[in-house]
Structure formats: C-alpha cells, structure tokens
N, C-alpha and C. Protein backbone atom coordinates (compact mmCIF):
# COMPACT_ATOMS: atom_id res chain seq x y z
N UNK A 1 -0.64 22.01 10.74
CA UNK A 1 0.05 21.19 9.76
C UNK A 1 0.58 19.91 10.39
N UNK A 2 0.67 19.89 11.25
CA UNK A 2 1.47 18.83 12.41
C UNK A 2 0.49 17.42 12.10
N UNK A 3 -1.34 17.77 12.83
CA UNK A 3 -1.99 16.42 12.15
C UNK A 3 -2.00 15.99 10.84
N UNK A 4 -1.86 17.14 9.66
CA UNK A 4 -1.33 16.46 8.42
C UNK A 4 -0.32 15.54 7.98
N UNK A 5 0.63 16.51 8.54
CA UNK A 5 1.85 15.39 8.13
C UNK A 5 2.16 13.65 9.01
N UNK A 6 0.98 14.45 10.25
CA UNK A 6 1.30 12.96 11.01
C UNK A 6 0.63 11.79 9.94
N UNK A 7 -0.59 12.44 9.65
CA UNK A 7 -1.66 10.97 9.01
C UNK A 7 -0.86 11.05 7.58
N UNK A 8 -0.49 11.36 7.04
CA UNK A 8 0.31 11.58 5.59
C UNK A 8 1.41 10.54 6.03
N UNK A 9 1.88 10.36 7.06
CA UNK A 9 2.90 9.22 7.52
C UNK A 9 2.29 8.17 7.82
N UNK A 10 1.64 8.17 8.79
CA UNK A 10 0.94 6.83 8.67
C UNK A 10 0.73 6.22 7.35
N UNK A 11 0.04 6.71 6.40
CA UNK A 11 -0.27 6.26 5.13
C UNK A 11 0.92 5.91 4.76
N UNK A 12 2.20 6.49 4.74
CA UNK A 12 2.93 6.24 3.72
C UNK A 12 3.77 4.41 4.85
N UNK A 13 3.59 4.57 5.70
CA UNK A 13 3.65 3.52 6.11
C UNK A 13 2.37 2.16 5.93
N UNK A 14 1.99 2.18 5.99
CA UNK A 14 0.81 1.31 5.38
C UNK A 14 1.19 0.80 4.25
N UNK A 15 1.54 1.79 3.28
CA UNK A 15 1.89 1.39 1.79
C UNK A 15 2.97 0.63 1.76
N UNK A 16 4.48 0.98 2.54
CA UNK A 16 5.51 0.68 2.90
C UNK A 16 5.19 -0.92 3.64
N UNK A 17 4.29 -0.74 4.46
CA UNK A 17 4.37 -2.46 5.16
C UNK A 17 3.29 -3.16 4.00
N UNK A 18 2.77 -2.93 3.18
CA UNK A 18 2.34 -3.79 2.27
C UNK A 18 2.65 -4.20 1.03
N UNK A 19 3.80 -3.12 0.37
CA UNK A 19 4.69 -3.39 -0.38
C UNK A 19 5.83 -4.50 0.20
N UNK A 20 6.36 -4.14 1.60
CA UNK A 20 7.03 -5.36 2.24
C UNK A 20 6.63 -6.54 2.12
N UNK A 21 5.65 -6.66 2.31
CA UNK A 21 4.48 -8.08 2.13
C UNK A 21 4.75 -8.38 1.03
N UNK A 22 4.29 -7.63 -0.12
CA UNK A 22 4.53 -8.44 -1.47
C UNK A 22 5.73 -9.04 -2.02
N UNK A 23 6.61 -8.23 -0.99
CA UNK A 23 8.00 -8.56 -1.67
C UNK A 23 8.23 -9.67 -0.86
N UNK A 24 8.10 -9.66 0.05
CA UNK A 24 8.39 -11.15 0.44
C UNK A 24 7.31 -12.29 0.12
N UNK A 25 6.86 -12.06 -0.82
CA UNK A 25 5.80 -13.42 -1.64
C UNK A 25 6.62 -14.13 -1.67
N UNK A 26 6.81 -15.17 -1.67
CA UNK A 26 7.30 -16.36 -2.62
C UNK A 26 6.91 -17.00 -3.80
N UNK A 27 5.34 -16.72 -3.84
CA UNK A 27 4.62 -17.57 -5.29
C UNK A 27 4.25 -16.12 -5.94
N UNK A 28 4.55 -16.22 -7.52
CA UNK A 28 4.33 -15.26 -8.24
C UNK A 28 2.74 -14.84 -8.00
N UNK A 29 1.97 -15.73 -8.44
CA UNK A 29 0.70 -15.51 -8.48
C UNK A 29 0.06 -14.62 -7.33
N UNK A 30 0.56 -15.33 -6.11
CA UNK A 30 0.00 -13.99 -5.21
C UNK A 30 0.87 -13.31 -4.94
N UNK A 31 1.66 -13.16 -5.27
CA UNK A 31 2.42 -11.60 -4.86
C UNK A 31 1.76 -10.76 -6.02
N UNK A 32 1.13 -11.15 -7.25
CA UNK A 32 0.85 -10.28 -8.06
C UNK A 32 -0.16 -9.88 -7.88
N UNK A 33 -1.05 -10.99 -7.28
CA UNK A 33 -2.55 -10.43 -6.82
C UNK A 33 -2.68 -9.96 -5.47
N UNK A 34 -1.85 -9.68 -5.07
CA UNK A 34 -1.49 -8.90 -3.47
C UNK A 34 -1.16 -7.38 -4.34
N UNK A 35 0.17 -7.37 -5.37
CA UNK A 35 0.29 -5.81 -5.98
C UNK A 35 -1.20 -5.75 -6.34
N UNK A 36 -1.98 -6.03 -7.23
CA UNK A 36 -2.93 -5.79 -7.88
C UNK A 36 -3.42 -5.19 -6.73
N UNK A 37 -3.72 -5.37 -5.77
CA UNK A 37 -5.07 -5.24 -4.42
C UNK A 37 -4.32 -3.76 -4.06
N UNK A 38 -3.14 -3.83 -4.13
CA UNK A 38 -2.57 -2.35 -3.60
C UNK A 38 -2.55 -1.36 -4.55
N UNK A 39 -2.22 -1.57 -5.58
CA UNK A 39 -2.53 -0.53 -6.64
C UNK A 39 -3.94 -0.19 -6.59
N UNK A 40 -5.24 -1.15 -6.79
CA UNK A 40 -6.38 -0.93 -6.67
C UNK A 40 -6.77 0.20 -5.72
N UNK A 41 -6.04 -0.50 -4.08
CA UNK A 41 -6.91 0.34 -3.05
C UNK A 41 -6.19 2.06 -2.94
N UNK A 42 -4.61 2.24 -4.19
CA UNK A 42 -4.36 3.46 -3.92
C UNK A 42 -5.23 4.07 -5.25
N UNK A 43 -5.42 3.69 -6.53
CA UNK A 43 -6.23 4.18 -6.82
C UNK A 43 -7.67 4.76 -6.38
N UNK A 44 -8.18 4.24 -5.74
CA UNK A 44 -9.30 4.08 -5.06
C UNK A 44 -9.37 5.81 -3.92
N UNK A 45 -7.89 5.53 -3.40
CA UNK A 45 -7.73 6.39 -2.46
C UNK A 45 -7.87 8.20 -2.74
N UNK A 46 -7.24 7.71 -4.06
CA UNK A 46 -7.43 8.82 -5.46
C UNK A 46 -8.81 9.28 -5.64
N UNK A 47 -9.48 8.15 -6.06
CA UNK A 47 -10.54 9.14 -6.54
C UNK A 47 -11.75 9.09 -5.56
N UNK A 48 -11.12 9.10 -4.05
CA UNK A 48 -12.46 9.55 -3.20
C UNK A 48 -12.30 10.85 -2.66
C-alpha cells in the first residue's frame, strides 16, 4: 500500500501546483484556459 499512497500523492500534488498556477493568472483569459487544460487532463485521467 505504501507505493500507492506514495504515487496517489504525487498526483495530488501536481494538481495542487497547477491549480497554484492558475490562481496566480493575472489575465482572465488564460487562467481560464489554463483551468480548462486541467479539468480536461483530469478528466482524461478518468477515463483511461
């Protein structure tokens, strides 16, 4: 269980430093098309 939860962290960090990113956008437009790209690639993550 130990390598699970390790890579289950990593991920949730990934998400965490790219949500950081968006939030520190300054221009609407791409911070929205930065969320868009992250929602996309967790969907994505979903259905593989």
């Amino acid at each position: 269980m130990g390598q699970a939860d390790s890579q289950f962290k990593a991920f949730i960090r990934f998400v965490l430093d790219a949500l950081r990113e968006v939030a520190a956008e300054k221009d609407e437009n791409k911070r929205n098309e930065k969320m868009a790209k992250i929602i996309e690639n967790l969907q994505k993550t979903l259905e593989d």
